[in-house]
Structures are given as structure tokens and as C-alpha cells.
N, C-alpha and C. Protein backbone atom coordinates (compact mmCIF):
# COMPACT_ATOMS: atom_id res chain seq x y z
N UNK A 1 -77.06 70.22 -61.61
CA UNK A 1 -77.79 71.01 -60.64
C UNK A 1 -76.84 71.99 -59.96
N UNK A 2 -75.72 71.40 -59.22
CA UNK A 2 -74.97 72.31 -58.74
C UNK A 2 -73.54 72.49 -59.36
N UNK A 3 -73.44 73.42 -59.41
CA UNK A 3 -72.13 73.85 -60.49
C UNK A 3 -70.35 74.47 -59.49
N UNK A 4 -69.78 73.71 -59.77
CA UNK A 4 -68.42 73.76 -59.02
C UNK A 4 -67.42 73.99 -59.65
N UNK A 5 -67.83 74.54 -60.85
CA UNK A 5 -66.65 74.46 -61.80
C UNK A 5 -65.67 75.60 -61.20
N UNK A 6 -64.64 75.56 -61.42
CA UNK A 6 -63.83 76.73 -61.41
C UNK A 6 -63.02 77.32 -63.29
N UNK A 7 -62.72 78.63 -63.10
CA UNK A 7 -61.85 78.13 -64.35
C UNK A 7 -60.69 77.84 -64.46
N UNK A 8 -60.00 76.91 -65.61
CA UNK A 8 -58.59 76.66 -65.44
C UNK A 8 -57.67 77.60 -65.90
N UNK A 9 -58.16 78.72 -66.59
CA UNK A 9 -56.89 79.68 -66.91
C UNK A 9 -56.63 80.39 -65.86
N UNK A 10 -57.04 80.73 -64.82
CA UNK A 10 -56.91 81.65 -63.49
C UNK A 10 -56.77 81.08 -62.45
N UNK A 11 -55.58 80.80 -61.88
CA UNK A 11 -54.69 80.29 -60.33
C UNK A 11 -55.94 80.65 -59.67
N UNK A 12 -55.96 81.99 -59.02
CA UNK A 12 -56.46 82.26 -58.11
C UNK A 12 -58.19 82.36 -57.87
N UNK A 13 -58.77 81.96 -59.28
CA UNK A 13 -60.25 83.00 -58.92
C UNK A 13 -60.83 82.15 -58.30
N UNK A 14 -61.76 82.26 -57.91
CA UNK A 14 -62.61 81.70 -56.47
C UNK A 14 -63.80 80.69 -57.39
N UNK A 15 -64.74 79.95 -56.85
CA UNK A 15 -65.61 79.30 -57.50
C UNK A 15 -66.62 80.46 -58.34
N UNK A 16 -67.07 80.38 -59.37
CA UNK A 16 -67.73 81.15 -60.52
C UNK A 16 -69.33 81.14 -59.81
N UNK A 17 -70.14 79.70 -59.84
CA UNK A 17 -70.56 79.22 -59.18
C UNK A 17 -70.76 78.74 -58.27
N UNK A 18 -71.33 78.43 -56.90
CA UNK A 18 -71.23 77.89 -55.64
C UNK A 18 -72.70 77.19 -55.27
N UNK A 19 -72.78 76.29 -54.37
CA UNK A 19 -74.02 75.46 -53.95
C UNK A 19 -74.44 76.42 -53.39
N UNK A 20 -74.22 77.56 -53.15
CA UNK A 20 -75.61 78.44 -52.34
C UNK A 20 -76.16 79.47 -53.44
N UNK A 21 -74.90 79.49 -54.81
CA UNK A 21 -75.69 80.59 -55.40
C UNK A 21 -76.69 80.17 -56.44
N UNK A 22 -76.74 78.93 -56.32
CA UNK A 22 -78.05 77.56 -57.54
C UNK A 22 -79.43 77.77 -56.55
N UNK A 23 -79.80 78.20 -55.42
CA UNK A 23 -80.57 78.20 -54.45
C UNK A 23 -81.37 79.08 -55.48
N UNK A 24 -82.82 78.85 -55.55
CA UNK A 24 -84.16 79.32 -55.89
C UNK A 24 -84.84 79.84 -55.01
N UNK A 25 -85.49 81.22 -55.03
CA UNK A 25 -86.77 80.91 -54.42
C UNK A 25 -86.46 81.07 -52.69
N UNK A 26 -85.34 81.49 -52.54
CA UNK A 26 -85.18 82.17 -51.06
C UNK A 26 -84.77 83.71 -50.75
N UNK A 27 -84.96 84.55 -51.93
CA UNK A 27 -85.60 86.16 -52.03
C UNK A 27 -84.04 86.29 -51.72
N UNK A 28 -84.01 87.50 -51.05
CA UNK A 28 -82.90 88.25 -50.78
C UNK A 28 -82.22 87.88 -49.46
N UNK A 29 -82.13 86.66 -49.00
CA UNK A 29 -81.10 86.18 -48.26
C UNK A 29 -79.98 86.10 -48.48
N UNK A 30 -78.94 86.50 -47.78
CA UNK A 30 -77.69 86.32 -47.89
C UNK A 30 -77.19 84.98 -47.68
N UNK A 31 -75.98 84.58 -48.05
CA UNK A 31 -75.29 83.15 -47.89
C UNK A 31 -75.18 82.82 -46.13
N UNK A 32 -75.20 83.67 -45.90
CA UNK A 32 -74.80 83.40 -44.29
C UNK A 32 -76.68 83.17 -43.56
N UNK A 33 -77.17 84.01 -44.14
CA UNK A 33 -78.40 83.69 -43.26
C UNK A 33 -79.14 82.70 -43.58
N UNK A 34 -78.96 82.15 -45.46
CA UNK A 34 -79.60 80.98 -45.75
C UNK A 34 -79.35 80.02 -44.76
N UNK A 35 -77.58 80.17 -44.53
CA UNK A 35 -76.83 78.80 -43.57
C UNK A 35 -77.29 78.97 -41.84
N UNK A 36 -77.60 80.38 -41.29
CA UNK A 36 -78.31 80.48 -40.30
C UNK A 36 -79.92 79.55 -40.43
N UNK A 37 -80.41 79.74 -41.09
CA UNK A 37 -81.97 79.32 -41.30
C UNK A 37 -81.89 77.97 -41.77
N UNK A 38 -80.94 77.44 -42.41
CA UNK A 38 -80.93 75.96 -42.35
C UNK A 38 -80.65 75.25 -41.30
N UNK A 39 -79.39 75.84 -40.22
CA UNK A 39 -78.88 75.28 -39.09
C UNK A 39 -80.42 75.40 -37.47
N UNK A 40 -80.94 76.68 -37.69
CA UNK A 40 -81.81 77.04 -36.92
C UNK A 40 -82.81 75.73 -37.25
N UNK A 41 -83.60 75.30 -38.47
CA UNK A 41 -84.71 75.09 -38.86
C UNK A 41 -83.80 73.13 -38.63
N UNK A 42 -82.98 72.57 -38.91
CA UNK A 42 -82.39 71.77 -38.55
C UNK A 42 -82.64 71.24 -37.09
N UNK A 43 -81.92 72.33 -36.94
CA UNK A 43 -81.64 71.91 -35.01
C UNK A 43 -83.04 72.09 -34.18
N UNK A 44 -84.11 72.76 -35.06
CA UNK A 44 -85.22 72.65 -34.57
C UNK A 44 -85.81 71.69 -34.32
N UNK A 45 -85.83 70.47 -35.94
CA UNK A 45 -86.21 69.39 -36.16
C UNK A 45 -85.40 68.36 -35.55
N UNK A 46 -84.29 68.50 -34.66
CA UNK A 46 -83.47 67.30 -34.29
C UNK A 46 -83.90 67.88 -32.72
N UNK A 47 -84.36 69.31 -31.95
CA UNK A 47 -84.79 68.86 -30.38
C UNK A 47 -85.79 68.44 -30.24
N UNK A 48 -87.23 68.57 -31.79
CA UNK A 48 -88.11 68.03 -31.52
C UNK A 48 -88.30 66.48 -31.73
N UNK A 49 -87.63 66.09 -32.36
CA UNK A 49 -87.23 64.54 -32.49
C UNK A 49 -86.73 64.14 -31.15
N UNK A 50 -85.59 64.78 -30.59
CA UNK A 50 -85.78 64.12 -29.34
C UNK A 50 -86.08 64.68 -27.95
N UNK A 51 -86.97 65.43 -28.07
CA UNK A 51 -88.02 65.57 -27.23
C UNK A 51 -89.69 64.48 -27.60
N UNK A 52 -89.80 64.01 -28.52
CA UNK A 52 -90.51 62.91 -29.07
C UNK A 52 -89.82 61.65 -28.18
N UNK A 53 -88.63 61.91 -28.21
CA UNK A 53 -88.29 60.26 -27.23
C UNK A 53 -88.72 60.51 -25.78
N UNK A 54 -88.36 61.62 -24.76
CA UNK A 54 -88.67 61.39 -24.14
C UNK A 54 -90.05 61.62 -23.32
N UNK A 55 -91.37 61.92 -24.38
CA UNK A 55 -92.41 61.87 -24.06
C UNK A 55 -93.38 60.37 -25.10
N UNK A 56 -92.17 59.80 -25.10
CA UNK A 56 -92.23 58.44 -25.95
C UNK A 56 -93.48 57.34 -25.83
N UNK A 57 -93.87 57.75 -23.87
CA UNK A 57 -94.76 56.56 -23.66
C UNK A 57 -96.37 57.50 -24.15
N UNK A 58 -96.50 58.86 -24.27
CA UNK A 58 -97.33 59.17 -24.86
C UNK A 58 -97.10 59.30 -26.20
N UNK A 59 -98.32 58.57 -26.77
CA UNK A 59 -98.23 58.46 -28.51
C UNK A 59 -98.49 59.56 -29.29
N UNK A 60 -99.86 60.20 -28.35
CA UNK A 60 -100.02 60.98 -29.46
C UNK A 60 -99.09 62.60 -29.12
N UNK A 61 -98.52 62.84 -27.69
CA UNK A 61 -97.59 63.76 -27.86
C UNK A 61 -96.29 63.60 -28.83
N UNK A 62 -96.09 62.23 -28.63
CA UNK A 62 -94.56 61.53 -29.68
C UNK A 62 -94.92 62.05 -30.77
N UNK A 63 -95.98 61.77 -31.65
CA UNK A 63 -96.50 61.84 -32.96
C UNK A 63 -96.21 63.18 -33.31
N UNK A 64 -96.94 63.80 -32.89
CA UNK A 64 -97.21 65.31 -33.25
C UNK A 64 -95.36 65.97 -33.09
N UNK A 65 -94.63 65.73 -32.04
CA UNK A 65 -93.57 66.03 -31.72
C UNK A 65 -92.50 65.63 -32.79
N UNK A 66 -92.45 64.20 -33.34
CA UNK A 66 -91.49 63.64 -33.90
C UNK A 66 -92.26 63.49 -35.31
N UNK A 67 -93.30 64.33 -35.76
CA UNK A 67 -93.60 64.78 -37.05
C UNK A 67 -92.96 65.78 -37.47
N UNK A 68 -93.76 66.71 -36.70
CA UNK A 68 -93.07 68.13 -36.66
C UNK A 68 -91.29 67.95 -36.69
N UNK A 69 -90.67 67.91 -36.08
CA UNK A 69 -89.49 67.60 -35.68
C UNK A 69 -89.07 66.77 -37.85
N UNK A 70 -89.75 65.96 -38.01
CA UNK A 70 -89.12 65.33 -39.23
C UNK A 70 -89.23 66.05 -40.70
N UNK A 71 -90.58 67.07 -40.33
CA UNK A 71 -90.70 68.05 -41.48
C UNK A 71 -90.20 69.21 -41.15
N UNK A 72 -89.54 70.08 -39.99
CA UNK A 72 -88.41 70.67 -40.03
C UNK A 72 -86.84 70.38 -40.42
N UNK A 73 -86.50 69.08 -40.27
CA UNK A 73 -85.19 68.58 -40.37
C UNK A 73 -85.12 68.46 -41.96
N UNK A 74 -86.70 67.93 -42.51
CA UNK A 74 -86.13 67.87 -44.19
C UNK A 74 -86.37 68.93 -44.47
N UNK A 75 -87.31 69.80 -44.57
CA UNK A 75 -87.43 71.16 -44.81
C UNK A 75 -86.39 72.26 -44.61
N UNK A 76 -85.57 71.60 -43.67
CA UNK A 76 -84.39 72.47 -43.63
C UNK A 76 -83.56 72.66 -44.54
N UNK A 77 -83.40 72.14 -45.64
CA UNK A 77 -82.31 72.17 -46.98
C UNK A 77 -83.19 73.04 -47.78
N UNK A 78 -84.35 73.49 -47.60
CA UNK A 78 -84.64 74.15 -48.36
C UNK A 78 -84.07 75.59 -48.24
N UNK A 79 -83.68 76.28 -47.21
CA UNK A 79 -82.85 77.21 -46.79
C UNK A 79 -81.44 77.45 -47.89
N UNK A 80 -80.90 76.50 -48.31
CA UNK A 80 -79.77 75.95 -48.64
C UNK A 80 -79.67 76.06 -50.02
N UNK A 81 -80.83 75.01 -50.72
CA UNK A 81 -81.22 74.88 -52.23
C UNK A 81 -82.19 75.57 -52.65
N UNK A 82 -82.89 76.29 -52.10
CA UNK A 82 -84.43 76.83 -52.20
C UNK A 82 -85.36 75.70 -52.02
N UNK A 83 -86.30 76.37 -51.87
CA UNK A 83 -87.75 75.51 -52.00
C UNK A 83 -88.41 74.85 -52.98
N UNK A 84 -88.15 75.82 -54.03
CA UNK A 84 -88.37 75.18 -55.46
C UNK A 84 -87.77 74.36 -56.00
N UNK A 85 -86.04 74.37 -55.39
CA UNK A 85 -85.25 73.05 -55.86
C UNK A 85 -85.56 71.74 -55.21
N UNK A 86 -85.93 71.83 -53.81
CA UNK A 86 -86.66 71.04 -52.58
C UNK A 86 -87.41 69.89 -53.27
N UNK A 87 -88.80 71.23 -54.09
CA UNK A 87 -89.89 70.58 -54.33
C UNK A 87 -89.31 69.77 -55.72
N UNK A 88 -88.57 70.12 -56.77
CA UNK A 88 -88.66 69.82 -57.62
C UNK A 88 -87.60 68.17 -57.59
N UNK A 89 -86.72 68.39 -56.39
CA UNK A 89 -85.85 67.19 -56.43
C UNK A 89 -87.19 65.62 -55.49
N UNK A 90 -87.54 66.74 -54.75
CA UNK A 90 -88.67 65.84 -54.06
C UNK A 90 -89.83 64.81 -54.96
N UNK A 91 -90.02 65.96 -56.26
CA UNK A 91 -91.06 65.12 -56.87
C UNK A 91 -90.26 64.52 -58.07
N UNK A 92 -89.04 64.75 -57.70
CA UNK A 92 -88.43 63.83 -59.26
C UNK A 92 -88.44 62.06 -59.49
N UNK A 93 -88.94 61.70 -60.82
CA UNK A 93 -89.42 60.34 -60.39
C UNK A 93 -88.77 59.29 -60.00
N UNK A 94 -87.61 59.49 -59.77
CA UNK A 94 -86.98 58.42 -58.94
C UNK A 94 -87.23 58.11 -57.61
N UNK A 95 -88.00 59.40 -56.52
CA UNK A 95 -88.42 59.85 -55.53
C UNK A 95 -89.84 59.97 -55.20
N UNK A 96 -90.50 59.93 -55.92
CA UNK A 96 -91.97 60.67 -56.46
C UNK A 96 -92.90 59.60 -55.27
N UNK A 97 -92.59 58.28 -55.46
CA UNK A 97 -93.73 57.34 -54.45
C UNK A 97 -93.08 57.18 -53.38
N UNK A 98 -91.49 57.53 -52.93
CA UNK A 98 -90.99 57.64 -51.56
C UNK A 98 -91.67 58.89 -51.04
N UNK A 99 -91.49 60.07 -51.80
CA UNK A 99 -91.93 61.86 -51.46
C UNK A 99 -93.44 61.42 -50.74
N UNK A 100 -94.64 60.57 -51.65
CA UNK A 100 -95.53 60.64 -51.54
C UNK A 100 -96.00 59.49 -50.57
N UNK A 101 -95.55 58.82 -50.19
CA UNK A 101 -95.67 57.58 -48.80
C UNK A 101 -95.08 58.40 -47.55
N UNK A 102 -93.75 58.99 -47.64
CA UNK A 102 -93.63 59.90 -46.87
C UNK A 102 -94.60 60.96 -46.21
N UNK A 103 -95.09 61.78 -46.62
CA UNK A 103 -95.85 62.87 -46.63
C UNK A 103 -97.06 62.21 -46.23
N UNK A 104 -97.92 61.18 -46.81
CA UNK A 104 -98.86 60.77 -46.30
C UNK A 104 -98.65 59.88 -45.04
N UNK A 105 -97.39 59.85 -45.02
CA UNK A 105 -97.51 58.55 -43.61
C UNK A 105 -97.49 60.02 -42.41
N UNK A 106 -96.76 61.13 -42.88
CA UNK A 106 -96.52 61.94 -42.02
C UNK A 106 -98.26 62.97 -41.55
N UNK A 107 -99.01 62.58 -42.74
CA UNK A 107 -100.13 63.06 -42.67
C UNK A 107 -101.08 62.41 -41.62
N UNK A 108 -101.22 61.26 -42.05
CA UNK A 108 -101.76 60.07 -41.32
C UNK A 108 -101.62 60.12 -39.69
N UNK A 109 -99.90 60.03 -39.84
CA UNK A 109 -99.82 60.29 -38.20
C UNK A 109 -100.37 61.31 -37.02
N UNK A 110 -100.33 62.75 -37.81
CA UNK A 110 -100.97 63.52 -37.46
C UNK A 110 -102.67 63.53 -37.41
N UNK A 111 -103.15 63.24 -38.00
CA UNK A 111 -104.53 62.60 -38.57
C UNK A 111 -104.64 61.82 -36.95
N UNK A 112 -103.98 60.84 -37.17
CA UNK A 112 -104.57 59.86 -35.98
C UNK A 112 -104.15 60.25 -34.62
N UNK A 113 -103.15 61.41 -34.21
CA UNK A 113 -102.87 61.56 -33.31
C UNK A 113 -103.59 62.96 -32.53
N UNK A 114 -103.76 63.64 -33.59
CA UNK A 114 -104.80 64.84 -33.40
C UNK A 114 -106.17 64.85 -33.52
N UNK A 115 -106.37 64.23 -34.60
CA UNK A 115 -108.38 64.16 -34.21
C UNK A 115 -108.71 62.95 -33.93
N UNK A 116 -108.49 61.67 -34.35
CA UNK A 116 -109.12 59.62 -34.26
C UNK A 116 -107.91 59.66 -32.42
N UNK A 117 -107.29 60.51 -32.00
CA UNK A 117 -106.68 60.03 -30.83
C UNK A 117 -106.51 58.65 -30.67
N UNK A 118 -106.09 57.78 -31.68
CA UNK A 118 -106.02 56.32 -31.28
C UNK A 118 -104.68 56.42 -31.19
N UNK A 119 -103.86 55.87 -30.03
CA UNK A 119 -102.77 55.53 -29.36
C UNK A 119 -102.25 54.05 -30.16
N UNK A 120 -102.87 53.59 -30.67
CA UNK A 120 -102.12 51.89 -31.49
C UNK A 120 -102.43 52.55 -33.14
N UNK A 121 -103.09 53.44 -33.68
CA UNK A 121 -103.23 53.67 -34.99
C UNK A 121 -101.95 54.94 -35.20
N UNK A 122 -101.88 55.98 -34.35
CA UNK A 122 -100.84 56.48 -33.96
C UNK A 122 -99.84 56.05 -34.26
N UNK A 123 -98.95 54.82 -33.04
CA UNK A 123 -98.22 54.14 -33.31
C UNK A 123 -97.71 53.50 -34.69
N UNK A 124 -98.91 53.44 -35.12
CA UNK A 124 -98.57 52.35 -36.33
C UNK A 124 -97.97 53.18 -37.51
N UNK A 125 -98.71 54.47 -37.59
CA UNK A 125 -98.36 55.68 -38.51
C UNK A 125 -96.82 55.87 -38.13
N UNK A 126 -96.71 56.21 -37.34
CA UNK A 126 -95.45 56.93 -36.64
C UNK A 126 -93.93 55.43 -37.06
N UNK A 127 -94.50 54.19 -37.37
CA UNK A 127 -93.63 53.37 -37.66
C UNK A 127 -93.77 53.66 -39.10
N UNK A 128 -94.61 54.05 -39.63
CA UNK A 128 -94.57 53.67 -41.06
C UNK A 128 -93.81 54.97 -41.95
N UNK A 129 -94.16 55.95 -40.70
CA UNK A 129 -93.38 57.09 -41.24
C UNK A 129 -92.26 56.91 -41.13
N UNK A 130 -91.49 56.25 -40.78
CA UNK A 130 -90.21 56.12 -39.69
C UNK A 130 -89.46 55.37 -40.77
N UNK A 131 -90.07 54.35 -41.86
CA UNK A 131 -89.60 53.35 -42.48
C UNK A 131 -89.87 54.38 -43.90
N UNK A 132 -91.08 55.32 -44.20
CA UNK A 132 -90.72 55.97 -45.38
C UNK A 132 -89.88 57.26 -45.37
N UNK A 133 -89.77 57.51 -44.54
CA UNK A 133 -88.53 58.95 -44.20
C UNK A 133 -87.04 57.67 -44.50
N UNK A 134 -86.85 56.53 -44.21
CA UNK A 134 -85.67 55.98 -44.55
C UNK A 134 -85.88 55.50 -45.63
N UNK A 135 -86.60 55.52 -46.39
CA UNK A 135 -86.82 54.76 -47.60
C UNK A 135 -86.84 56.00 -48.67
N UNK A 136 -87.55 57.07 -48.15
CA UNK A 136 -87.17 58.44 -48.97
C UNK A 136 -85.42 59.10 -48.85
N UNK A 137 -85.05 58.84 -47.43
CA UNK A 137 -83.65 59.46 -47.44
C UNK A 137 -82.60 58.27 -48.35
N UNK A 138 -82.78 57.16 -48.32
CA UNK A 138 -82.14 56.40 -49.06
C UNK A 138 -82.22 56.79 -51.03
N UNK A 139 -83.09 57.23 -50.92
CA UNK A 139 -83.33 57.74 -52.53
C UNK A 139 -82.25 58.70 -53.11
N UNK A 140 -81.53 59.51 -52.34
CA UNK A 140 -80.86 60.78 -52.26
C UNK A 140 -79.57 59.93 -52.33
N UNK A 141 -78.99 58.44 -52.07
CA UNK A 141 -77.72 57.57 -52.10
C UNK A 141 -77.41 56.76 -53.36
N UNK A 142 -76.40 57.39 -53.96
CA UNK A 142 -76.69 56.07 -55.39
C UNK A 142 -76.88 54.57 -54.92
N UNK A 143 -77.69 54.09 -55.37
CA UNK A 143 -77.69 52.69 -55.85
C UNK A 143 -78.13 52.25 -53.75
N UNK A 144 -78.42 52.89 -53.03
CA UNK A 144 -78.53 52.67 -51.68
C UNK A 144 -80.10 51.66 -51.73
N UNK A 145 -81.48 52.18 -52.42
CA UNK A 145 -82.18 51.20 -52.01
C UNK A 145 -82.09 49.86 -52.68
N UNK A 146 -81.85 50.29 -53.91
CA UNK A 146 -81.31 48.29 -54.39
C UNK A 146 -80.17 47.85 -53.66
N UNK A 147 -79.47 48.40 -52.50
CA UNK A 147 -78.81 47.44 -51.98
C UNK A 147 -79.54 46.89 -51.03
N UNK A 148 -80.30 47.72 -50.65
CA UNK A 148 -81.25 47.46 -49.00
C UNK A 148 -82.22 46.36 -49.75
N UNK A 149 -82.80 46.55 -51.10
CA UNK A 149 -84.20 46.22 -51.65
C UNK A 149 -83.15 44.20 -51.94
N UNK A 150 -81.84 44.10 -51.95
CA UNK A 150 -80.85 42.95 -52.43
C UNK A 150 -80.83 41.84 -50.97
N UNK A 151 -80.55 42.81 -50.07
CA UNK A 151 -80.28 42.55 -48.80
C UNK A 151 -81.84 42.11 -48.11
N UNK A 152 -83.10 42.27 -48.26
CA UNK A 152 -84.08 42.00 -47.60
C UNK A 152 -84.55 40.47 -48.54
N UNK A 153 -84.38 40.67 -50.03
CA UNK A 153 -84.43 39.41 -50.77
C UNK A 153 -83.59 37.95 -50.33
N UNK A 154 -82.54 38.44 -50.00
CA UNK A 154 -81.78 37.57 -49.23
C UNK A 154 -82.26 37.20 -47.77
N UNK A 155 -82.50 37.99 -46.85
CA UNK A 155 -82.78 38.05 -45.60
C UNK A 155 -83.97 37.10 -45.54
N UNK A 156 -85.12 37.54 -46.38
CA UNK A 156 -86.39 37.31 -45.70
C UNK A 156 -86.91 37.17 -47.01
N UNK A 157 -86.32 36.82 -47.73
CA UNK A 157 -87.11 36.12 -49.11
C UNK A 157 -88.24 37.07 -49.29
N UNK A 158 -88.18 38.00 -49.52
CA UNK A 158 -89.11 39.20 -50.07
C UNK A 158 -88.36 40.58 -50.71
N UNK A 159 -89.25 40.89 -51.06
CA UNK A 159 -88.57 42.53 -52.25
C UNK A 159 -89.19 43.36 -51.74
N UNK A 160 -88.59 44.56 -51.40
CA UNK A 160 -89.32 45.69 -50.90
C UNK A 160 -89.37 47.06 -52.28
């Protein structure tokens, strides 16, 4: 996917390839503004995350806040890799039922926090999203959820 090669007959030449120039699908941005628009769209998703804590005892402001906030923070690499690389690493099948528990838990939450206004169905979304955003970011670690999936077999005599 991303190419780092350099060549070996030339001391000096610079990378041939670079992780920003494999990026798809983000038009005529420059390297610097991709890294502006990732850091912007980032730091977006990390004040609305915690601005979600401290309107914490309301659920359905949390929800909506610390959704938003979690689909800017991943959406932010798309700046970086493109969108198309985003989507395509997102639906790759090693990822494919984390991508898609994700997204629907993130759906759900919104769902219940914007139109069903239930404050305990809310909640419950907002945990479940919470456990597939770590269960999707663990996908991106070699060998990270069979250690977690090793460690809960042990723990609590169950397989996740």
C-alpha cells in the first residue's frame, strides 16, 4: 500500500514514493494542507469527544457530541490516505464486521438520541459504540484482537 522504498544506487535522493503521495481521491491538495485537514478534522473529533464528557450527565447531548466527535477523529486519515483508501481499507475483510458494527452502533446511537430520545437506549448505543470503535481500532494492530479475543477466554471463560 505504502511505498518507502528509496533507491540504493543514489546517496542522496529523497524518497521516490512517500505516504502522502499513495493518497487517492483528495484532488489537488497539497502535502501540507492534506496534513492541515487531517490535524484540523482530528482535533475536531478529540474537542468533541471531550466536550461529550463534560455534558456527560446528558445522554442524548453526549451521544450526538461523542458520535460526531468519533466520525471526525476516524475520518480524519482520510485527509492523509484519501477516502478511497479509507473506504477500501475499512471494508477489507479482515475489518468488514468491525467497519460494519461500528457504523451501525454509531448509527443507532444517533437514532436513539435524536428521534426515540431514550436516555437508557442512548446509553446503551453509546457503550456499544465505544466497545466497536475498540474492536475496529484493534483490527489496524497485528495479531491485537486474538490477543484481547486469548485474554477474555482466560478471564471470563468466553470468546469474543
Amino acid at each position: 500500500m505504502w511505498n518507502f522504498s528509496t533507491s540504493l544506487s543514489g546517496g542522496d535522493e529523497e524518497l521516490q514514493d512517500g505516504f502522502l503521495d499513495q493518497s487517492e481521491g483528495v484532488g489537488s491538495l497539497s502535502h501540507t494542507q492534506r496534513i492541515y485537514g487531517f490535524a484540523a478534522c482530528l482535533l475536531a473529533g478529540v474537542v468533541m469527544m471531550f466536550l461529550s464528557l463534560i455534558v456527560f450527565v446528558k445522554p442524548i447531548k453526549f451521544a450526538v457530541l461523542f458520535t460526531f466527535g468519533n466520525i471526525f477523529a476516524v475520518g480524519s486519515t482520510a485527509f492523509v490516505i484519501g477516502p478511497m483508501v479509507q473506504i477500501k481499507m475499512m471494508l477489507d475483510p479482515v475489518r468488514i464486521y468491525a467497519t460494519a458494527v461500528y457504523v451501525g452502533c454509531a448509527v443507532v446511537a444517533l437514532i436513539c438520541a435524536l428521534w426515540i430520545h431514550s436516555k437508557i437506549l442512548t446509553l446503551l448505543a453509546i457503550i456499544c459504540e465505544i466497545c466497536a470503535l475498540v474492536w475496529y481500532s484493534l483490527s489496524y494492530i497485528p495479531f491485537a484482537r486474538r490477543m484481547v479475543s486469548n485474554l477474555t477466554v482466560r478471564l471470563f471463560d468466553t470468546e469474543i
